[in-house]
C-alpha atoms as a PDB file:
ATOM      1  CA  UNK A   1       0.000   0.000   0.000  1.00  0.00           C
ATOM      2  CA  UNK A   2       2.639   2.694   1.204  1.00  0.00           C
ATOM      3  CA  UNK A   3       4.578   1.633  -2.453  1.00  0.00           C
ATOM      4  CA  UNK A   4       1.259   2.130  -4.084  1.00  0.00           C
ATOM      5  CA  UNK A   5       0.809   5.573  -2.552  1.00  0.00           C
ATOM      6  CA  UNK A   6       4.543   6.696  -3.235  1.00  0.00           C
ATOM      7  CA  UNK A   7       4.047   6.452  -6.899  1.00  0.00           C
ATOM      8  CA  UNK A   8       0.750   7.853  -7.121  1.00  0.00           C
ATOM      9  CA  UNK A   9       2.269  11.006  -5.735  1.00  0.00           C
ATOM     10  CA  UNK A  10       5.297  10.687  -7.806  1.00  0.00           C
ATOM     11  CA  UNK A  11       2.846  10.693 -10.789  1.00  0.00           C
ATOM     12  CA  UNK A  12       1.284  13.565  -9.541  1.00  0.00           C
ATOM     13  CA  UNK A  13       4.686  15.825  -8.634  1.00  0.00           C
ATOM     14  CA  UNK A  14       5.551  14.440 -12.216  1.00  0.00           C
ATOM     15  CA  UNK A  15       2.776  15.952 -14.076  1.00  0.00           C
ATOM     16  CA  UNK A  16       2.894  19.224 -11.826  1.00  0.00           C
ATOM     17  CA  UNK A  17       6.025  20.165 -13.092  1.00  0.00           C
ATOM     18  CA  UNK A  18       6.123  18.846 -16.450  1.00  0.00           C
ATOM     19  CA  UNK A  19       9.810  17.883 -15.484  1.00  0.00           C
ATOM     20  CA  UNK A  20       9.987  14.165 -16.360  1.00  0.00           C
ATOM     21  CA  UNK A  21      13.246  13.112 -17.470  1.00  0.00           C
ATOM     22  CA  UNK A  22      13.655  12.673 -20.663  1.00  0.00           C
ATOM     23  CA  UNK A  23      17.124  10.622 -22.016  1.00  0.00           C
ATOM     24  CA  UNK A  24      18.593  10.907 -25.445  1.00  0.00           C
ATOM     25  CA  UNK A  25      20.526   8.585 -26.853  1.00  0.00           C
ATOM     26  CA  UNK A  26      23.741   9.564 -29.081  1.00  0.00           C
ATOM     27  CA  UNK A  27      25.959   7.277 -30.759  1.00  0.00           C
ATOM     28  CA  UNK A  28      29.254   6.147 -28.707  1.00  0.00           C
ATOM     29  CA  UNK A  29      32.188   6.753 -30.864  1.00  0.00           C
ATOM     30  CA  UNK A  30      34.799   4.310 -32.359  1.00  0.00           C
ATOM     31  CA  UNK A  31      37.257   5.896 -30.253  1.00  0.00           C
ATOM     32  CA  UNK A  32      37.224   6.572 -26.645  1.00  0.00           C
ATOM     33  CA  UNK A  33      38.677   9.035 -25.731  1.00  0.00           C
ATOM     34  CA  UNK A  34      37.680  10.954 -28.843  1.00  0.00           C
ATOM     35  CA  UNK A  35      37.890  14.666 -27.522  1.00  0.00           C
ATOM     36  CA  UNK A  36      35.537  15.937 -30.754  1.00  0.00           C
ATOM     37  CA  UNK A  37      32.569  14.589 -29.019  1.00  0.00           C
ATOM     38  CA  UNK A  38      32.465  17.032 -26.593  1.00  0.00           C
ATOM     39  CA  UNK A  39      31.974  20.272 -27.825  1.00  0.00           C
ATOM     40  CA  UNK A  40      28.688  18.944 -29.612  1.00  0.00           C
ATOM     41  CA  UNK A  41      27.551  17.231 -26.678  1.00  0.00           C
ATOM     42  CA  UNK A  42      28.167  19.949 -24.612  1.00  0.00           C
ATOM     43  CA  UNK A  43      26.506  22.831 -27.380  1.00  0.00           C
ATOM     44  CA  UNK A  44      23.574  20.126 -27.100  1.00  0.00           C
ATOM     45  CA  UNK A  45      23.172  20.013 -23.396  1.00  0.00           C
ATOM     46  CA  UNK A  46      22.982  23.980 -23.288  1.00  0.00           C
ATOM     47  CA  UNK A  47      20.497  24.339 -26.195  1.00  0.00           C
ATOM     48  CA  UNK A  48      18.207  21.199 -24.380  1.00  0.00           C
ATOM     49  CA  UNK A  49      18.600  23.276 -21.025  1.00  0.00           C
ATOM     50  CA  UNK A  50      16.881  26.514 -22.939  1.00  0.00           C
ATOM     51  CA  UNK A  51      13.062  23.616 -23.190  1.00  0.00           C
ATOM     52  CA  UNK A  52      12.797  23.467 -19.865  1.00  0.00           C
ATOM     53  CA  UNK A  53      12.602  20.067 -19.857  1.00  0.00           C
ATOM     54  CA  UNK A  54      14.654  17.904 -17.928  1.00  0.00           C
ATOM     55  CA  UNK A  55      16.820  16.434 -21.156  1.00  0.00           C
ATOM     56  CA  UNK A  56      19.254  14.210 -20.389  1.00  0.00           C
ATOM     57  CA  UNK A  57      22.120  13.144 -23.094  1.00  0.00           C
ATOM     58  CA  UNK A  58      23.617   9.251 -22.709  1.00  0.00           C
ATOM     59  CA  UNK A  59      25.804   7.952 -25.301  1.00  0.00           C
ATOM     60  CA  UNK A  60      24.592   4.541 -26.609  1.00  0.00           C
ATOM     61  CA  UNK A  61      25.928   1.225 -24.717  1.00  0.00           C
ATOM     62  CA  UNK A  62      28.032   0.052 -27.356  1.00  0.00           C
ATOM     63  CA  UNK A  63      30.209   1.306 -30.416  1.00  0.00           C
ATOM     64  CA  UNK A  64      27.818   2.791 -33.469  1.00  0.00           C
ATOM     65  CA  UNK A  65      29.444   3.708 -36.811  1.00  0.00           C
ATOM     66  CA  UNK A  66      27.865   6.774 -38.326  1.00  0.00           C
ATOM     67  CA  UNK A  67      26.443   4.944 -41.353  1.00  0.00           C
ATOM     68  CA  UNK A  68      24.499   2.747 -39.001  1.00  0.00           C
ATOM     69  CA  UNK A  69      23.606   5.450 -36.487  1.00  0.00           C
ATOM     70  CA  UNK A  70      22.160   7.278 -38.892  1.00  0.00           C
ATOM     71  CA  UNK A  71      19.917   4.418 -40.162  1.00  0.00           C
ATOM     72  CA  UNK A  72      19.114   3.482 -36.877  1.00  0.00           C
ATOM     73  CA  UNK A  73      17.595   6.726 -36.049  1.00  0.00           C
ATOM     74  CA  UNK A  74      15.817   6.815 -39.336  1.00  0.00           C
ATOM     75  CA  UNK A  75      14.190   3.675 -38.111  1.00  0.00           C
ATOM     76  CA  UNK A  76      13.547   5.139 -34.579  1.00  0.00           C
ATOM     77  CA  UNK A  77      16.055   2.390 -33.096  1.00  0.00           C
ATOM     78  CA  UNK A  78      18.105   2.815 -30.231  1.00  0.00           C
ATOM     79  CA  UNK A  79      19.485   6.484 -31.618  1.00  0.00           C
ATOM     80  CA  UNK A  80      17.717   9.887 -30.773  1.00  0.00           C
ATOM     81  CA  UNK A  81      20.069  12.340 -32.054  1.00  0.00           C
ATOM     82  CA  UNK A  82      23.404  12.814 -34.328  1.00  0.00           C
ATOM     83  CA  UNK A  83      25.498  15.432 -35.282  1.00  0.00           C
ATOM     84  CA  UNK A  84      27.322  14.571 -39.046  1.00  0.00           C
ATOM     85  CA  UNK A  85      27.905  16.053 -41.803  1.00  0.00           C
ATOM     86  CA  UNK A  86      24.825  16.972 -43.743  1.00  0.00           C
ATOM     87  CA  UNK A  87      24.269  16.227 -47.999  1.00  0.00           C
ATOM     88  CA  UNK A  88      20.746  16.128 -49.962  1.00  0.00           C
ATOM     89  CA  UNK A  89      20.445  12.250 -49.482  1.00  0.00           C
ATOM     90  CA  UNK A  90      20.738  12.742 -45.312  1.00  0.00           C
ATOM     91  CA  UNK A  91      18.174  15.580 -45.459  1.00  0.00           C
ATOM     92  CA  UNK A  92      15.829  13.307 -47.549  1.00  0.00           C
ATOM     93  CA  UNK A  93      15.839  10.718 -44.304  1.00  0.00           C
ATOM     94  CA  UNK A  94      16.397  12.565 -41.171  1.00  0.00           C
ATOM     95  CA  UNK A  95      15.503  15.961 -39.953  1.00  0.00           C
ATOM     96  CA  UNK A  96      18.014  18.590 -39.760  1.00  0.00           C
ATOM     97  CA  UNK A  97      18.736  21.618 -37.491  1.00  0.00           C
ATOM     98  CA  UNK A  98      19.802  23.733 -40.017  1.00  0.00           C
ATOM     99  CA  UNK A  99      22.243  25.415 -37.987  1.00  0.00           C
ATOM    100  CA  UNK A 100      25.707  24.798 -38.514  1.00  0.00           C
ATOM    101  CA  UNK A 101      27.197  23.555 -35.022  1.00  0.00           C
ATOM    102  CA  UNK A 102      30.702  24.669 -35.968  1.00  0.00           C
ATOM    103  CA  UNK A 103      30.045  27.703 -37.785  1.00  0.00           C
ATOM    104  CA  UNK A 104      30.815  25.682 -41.571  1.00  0.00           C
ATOM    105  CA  UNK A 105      34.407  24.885 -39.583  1.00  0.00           C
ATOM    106  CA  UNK A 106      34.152  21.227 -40.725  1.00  0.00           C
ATOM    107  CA  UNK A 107      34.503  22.342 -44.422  1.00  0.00           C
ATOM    108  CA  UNK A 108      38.001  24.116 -43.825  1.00  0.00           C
ATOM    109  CA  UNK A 109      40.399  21.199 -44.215  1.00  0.00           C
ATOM    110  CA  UNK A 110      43.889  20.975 -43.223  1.00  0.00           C
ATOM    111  CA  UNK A 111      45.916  17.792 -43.803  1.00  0.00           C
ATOM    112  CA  UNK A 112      47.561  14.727 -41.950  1.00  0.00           C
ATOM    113  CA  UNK A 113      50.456  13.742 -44.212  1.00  0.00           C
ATOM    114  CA  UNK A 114      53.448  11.461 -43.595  1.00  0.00           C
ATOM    115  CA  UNK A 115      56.736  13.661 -41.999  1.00  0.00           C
ATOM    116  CA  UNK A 116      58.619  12.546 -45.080  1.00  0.00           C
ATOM    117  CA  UNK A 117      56.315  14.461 -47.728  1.00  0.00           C
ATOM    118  CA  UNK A 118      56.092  17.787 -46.096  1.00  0.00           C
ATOM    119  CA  UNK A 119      58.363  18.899 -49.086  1.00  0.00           C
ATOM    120  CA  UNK A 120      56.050  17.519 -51.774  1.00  0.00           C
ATOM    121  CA  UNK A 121      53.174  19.322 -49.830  1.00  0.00           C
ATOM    122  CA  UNK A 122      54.628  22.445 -49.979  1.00  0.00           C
ATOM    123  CA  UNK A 123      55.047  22.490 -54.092  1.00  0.00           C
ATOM    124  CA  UNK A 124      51.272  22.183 -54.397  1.00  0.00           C
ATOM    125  CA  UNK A 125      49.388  25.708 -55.666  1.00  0.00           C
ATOM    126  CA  UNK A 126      46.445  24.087 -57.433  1.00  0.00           C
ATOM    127  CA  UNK A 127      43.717  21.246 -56.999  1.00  0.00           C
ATOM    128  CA  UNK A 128      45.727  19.864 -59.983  1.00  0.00           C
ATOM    129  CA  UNK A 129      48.359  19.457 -58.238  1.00  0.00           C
ATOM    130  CA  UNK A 130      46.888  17.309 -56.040  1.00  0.00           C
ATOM    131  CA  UNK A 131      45.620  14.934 -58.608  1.00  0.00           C
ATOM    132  CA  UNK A 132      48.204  12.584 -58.764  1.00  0.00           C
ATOM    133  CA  UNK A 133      47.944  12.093 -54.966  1.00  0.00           C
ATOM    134  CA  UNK A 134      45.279   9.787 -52.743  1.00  0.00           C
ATOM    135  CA  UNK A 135      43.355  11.251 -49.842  1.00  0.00           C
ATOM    136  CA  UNK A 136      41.789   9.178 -47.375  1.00  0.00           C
ATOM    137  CA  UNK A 137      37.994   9.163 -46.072  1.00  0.00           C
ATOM    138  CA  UNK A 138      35.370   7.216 -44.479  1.00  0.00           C
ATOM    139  CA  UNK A 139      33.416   5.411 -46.644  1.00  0.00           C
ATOM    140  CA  UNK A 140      29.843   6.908 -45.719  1.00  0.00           C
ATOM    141  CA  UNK A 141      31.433  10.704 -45.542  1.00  0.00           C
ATOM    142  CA  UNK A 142      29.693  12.930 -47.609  1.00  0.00           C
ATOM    143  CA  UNK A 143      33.082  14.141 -48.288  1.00  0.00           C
ATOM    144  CA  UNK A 144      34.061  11.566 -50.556  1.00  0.00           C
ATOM    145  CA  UNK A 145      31.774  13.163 -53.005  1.00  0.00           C
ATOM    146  CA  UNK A 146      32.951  16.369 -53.294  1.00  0.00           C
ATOM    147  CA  UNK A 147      36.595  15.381 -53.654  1.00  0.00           C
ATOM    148  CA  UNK A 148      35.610  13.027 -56.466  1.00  0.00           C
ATOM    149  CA  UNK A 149      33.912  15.734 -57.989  1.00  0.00           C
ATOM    150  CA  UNK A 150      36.631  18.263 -58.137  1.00  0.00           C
ATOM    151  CA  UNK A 151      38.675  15.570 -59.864  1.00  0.00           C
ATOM    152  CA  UNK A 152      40.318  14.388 -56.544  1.00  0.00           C
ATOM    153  CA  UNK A 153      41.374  10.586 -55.820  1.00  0.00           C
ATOM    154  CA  UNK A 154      39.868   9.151 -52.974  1.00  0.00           C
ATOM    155  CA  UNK A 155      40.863   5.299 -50.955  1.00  0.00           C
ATOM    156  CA  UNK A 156      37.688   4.754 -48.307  1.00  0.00           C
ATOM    157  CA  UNK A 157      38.179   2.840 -45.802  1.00  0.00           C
ATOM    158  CA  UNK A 158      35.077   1.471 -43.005  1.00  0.00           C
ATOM    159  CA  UNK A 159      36.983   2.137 -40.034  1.00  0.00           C
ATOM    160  CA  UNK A 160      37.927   5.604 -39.112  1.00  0.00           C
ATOM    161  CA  UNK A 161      41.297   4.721 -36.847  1.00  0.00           C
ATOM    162  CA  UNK A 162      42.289   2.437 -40.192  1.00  0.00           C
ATOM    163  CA  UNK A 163      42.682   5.812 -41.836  1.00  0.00           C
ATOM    164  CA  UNK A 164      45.812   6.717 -39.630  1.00  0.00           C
ATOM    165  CA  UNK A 165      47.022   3.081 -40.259  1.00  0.00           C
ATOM    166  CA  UNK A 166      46.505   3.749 -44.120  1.00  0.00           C
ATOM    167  CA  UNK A 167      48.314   6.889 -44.163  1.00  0.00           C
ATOM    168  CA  UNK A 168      51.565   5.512 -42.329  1.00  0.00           C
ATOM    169  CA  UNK A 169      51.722   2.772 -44.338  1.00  0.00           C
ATOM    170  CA  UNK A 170      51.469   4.670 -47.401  1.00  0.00           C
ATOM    171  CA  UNK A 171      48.717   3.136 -48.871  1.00  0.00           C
ATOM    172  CA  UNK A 172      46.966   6.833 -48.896  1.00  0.00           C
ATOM    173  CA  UNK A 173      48.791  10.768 -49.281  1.00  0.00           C
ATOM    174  CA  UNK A 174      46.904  12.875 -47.090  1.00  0.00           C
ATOM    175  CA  UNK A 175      44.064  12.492 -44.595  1.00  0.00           C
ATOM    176  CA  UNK A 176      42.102  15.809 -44.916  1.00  0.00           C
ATOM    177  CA  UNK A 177      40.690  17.030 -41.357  1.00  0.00           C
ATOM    178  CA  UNK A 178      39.044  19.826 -40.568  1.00  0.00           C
ATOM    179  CA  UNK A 179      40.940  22.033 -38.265  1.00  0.00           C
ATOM    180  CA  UNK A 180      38.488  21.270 -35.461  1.00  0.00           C
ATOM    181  CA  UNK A 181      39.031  18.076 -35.784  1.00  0.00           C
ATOM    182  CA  UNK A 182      43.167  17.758 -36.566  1.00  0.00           C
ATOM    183  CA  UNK A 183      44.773  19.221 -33.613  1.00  0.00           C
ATOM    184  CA  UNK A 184      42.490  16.633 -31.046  1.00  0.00           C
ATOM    185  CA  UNK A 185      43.643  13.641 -33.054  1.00  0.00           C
ATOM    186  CA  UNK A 186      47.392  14.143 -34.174  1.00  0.00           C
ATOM    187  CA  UNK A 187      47.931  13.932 -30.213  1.00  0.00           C
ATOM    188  CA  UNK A 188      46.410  10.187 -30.602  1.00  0.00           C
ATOM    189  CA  UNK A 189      48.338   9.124 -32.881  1.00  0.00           C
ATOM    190  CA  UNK A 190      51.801  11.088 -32.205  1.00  0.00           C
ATOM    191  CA  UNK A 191      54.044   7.094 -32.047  1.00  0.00           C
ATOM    192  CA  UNK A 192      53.327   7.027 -36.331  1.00  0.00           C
ATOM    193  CA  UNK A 193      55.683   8.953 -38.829  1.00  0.00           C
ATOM    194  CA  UNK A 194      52.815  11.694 -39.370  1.00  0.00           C
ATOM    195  CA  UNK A 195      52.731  14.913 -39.346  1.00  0.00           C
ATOM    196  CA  UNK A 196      49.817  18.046 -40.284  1.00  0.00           C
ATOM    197  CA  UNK A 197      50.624  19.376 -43.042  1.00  0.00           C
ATOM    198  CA  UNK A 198      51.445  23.815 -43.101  1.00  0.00           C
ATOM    199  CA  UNK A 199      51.071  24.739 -46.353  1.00  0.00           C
ATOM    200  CA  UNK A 200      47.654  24.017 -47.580  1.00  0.00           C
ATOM    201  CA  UNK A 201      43.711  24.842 -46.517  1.00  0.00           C
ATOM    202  CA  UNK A 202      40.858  22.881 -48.574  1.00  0.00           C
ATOM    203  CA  UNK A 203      38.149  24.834 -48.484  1.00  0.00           C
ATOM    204  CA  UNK A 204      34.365  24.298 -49.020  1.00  0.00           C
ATOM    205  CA  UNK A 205      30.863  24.684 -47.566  1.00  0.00           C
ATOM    206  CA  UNK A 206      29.550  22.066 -46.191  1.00  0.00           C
ATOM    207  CA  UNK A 207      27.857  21.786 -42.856  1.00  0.00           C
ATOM    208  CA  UNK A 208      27.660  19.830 -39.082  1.00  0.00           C
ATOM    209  CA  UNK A 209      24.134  19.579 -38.429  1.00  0.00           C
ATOM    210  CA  UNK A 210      22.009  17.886 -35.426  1.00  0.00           C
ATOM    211  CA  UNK A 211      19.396  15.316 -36.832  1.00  0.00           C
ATOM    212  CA  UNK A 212      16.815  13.758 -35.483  1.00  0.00           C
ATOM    213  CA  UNK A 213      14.044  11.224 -36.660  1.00  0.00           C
ATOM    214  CA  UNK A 214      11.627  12.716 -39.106  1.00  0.00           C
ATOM    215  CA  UNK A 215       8.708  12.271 -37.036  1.00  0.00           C
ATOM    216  CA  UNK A 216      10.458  13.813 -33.915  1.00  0.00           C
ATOM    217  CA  UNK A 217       9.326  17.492 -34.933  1.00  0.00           C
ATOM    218  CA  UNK A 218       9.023  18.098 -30.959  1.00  0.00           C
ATOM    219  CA  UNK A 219      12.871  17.518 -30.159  1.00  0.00           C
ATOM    220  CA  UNK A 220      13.836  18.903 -33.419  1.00  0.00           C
ATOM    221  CA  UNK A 221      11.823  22.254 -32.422  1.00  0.00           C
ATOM    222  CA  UNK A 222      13.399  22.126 -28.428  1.00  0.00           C
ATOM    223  CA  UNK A 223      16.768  21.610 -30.360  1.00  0.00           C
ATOM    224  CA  UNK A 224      16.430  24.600 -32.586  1.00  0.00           C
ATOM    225  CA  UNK A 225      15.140  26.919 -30.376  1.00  0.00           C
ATOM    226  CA  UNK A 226      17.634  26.576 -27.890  1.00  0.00           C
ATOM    227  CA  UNK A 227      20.320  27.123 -30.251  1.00  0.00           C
ATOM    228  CA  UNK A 228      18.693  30.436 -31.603  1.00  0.00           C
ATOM    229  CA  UNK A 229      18.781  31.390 -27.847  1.00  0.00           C
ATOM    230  CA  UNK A 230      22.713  30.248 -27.432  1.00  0.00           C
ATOM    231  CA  UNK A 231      23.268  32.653 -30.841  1.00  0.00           C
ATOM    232  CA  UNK A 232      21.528  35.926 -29.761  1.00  0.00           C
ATOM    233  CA  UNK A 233      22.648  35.617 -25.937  1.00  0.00           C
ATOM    234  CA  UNK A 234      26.268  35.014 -27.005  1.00  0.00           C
ATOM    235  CA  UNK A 235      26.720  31.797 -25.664  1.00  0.00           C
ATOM    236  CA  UNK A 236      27.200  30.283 -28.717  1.00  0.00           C
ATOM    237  CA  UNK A 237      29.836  32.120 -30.060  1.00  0.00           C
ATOM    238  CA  UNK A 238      31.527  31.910 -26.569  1.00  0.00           C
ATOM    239  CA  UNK A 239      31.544  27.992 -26.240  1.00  0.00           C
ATOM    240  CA  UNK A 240      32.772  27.629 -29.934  1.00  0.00           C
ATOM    241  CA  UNK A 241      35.712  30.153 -29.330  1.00  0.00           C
ATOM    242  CA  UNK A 242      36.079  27.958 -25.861  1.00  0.00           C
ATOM    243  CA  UNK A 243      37.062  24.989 -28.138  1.00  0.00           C
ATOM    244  CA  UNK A 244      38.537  26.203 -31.454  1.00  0.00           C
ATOM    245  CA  UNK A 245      40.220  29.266 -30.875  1.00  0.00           C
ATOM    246  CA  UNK A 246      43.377  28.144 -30.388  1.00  0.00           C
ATOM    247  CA  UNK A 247      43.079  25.606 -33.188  1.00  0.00           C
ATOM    248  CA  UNK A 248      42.131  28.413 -35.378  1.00  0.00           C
ATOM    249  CA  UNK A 249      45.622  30.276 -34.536  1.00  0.00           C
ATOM    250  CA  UNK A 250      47.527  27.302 -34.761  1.00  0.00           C
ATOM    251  CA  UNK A 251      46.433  26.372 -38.117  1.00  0.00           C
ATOM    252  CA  UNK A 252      48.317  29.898 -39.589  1.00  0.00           C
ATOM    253  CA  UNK A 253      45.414  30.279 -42.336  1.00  0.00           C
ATOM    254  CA  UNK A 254      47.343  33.440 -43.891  1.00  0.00           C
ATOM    255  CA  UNK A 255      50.241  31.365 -44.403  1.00  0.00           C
ATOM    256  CA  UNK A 256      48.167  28.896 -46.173  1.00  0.00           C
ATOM    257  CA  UNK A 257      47.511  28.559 -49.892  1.00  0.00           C
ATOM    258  CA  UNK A 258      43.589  28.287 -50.243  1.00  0.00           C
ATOM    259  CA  UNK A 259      42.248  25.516 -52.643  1.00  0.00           C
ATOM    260  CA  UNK A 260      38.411  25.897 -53.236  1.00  0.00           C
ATOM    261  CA  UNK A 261      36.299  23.068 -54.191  1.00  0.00           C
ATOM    262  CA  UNK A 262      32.673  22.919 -54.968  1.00  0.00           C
ATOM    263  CA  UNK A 263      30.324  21.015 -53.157  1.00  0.00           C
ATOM    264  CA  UNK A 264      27.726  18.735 -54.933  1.00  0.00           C
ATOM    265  CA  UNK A 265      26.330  17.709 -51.937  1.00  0.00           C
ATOM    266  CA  UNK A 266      25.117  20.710 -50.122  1.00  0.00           C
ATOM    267  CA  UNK A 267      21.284  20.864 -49.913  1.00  0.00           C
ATOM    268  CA  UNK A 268      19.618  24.368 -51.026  1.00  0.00           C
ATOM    269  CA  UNK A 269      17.966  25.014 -47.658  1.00  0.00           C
ATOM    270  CA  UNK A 270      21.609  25.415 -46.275  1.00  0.00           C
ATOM    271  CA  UNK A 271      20.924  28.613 -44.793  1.00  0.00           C
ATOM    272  CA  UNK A 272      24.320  30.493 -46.465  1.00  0.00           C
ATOM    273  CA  UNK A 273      22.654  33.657 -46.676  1.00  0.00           C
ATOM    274  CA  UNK A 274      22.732  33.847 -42.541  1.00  0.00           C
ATOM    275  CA  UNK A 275      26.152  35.105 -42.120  1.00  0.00           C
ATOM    276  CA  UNK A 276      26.239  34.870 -38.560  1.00  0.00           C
ATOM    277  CA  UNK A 277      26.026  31.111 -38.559  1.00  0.00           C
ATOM    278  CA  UNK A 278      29.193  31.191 -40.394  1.00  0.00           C
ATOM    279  CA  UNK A 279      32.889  31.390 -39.741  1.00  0.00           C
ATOM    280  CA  UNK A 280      34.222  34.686 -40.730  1.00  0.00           C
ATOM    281  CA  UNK A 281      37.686  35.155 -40.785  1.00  0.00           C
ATOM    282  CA  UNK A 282      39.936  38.489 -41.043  1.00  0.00           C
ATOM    283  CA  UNK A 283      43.416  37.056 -41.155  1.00  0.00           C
ATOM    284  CA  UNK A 284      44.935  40.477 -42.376  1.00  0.00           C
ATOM    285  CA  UNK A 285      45.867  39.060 -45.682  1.00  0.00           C
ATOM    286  CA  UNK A 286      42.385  37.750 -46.729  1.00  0.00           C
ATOM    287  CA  UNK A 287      38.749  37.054 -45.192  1.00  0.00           C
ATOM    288  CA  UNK A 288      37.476  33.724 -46.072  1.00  0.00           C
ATOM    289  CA  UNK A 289      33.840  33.132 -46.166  1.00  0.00           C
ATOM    290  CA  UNK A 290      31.557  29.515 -47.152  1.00  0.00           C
ATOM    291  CA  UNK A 291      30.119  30.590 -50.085  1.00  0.00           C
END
C-alpha cells in the first residue's frame, strides 16, 4: 500500500512540473577518448537546457558507426540524435537543425600527411596538383563526393582509426581534417611517422548539423530553439571560441595557400545567406567566407 501511494504522488509531482526526465541517446564513438565529441555534446546540453525540460544526453551502450547510427535513427532504433555532416540524401531521411554547429568549420580542411612528404606538400598551388595524390575518407562521408567531384582521388576505408594506419603505411597521401578536428587527433596518434601538413587549406561549404528522426518534430523544435537562444545571448559564439580558438591560430590560415572546391552535396535550404552562422575570418591578408 505505502509503495502504491509513493508512486501515485510521484505521478502527480511528475505531471505538476512537467519535469519528467527525458534521455537521449547519441551514438558512442569508435574511439574513446575521442575529444571531438564534446563540444557537440556539450553545445547540445545547453540548447536542451533553454526547453525546460529535464533532457538528459547518454551515449549509446556500445560502439555505433555513423552509417548505421544514422539508419538506426531513421528507423527510430536505439538512436535519438546525431550530429554529421549533412548532404541532400541525409536531409531526404532525417531531420536537420539547419544550424551549422561549428560555424561551416568542418569544411576548412587541413591535412595529416606522412613527416617525409612535407616537401612535396609544400610544391602544391592548385587542386591539380593534387591529382596525382590519394586522400583518405570514411566510406559513408559525404566528403568523398565532393573530392571526387573536383577531380580528386579518394581510398575509403570502413573504419575511421584504419585511416591513420593507411596513411603511415602509405597506402593513402593525405588524410584531410578539418581544423576542429586535426589538432584533437594528431595527439592520438603522435608514435606514427605523421605529421599536419602547413602549407595548404581545402576549403568548401559544407555543414555539421544535429538530426533527429523525421517524425520527432518536438525535439527537433526544443533543439532549434535553444540554439537560436545560445546565438543571440552570445553563448554560442563563446563555447565555440572555448574549443577552437586556439586551433584556429595554430592552423596559420594566412600562411596557407587556399584551394576551393565545390560542393555537390550541399542541400539548397543550407541557410548560407545567414552570415552569422558562419565562420568569418579576417586574417589580415584575406577574409574567407563559405560561399
Amino acid at each position: 500500500m505505502m509503495i502504491s501511494r509513493l508512486i501515485v504522488l510521484l505521478s502527480v509531482l511528475v505531471s505538476l512540473t512537467g519535469n519528467a526526465a527525458i534521455t537521449l541517446i547519441y551514438p558512442k564513438p569508435e574511439v574513446v577518448e575521442d575529444y571531438r565529441q564534446r563540444y557537440p555534446v556539450e553545445l547540445l546540453s545547453l540548447a536542451l537546457k533553454q526547453s525546460g525540460k529535464d533532457y538528459r544526453l547518454k551515449p549509446s551502450d556500445e560502439v555505433i558507426m555513423q552509417l548505421r547510427a544514422l539508419k538506426n535513427m531513421e528507423l527510430g532504433h536505439d538512436i535519438d540524435v546525431v550530429w554529421s555532416e549533412t548532404s541532400v540524401d541525409r536531409e531526404s531521411r532525417l531531420r536537420p537543425i539547419r544550424i551549422p554547429i561549428d560555424k561551416g568549420l568542418l569544411g576548412w580542411r587541413i591535412s595529416l600527411i606522412r613527416r617525409d612528404d612535407v616537401g612535396r606538400f609544400a610544391g602544391i598551388n592548385s587542386l591539380e596538383d593534387l591529382q596525382g595524390l590519394t586522400a583518405g575518407q570514411g566510406h559513408d562521408w559525404p566528403d568523398v563526393d565532393v573530392l571526387w567531384v573536383n577531380g580528386l582521388k579518394v581510398a575509403r576505408s570502413s573504419s575511421y582509426a584504419g585511416l591513420f594506419k593507411m596513411l603511415a603505411a602509405g597506402r593513402i597521401d593525405y588524410f584531410p581534417r578539418s581544423i576542429g578536428e586535426v589538432w584533437l587527433e594528431f595527439p592520438l596518434y603522435a608514435g606514427k611517422p605523421l605529421i599536419v601538413d602547413p602549407n595548404i587549406l581545402l576549403l568548401y561549404p559544407t555543414a555539421l548539423y544535429f538530426f533527429v528522426n523525421k517524425n520527432n518534430q518536438k525535439l527537433a523544435d526544443d533543439i532549434e530553439q535553444g540554439l537560436e537562444k545560445l546565438i543571440a545571448s552570445g553563448e554560442f559564439d563563446q563555447l565555440f571560441n572555448y574549443h577552437y580558438g586556439d586551433y584556429l591560430k595554430r592552423a596559420k590560415l594566412s600562411e596557407r595557400k587556399a584551394l576551393r572546391l565545390v560542393n555537390p552535396v550541399l542541400p539548397d535550404k543550407t541557410p548560407l545567406n545567414r552570415q552569422e552562422l558562419w565562420l568569418q575570418l579576417n586574417t589580415g591578408n584575406e577574409g574567407i567566407a563559405p560561399q
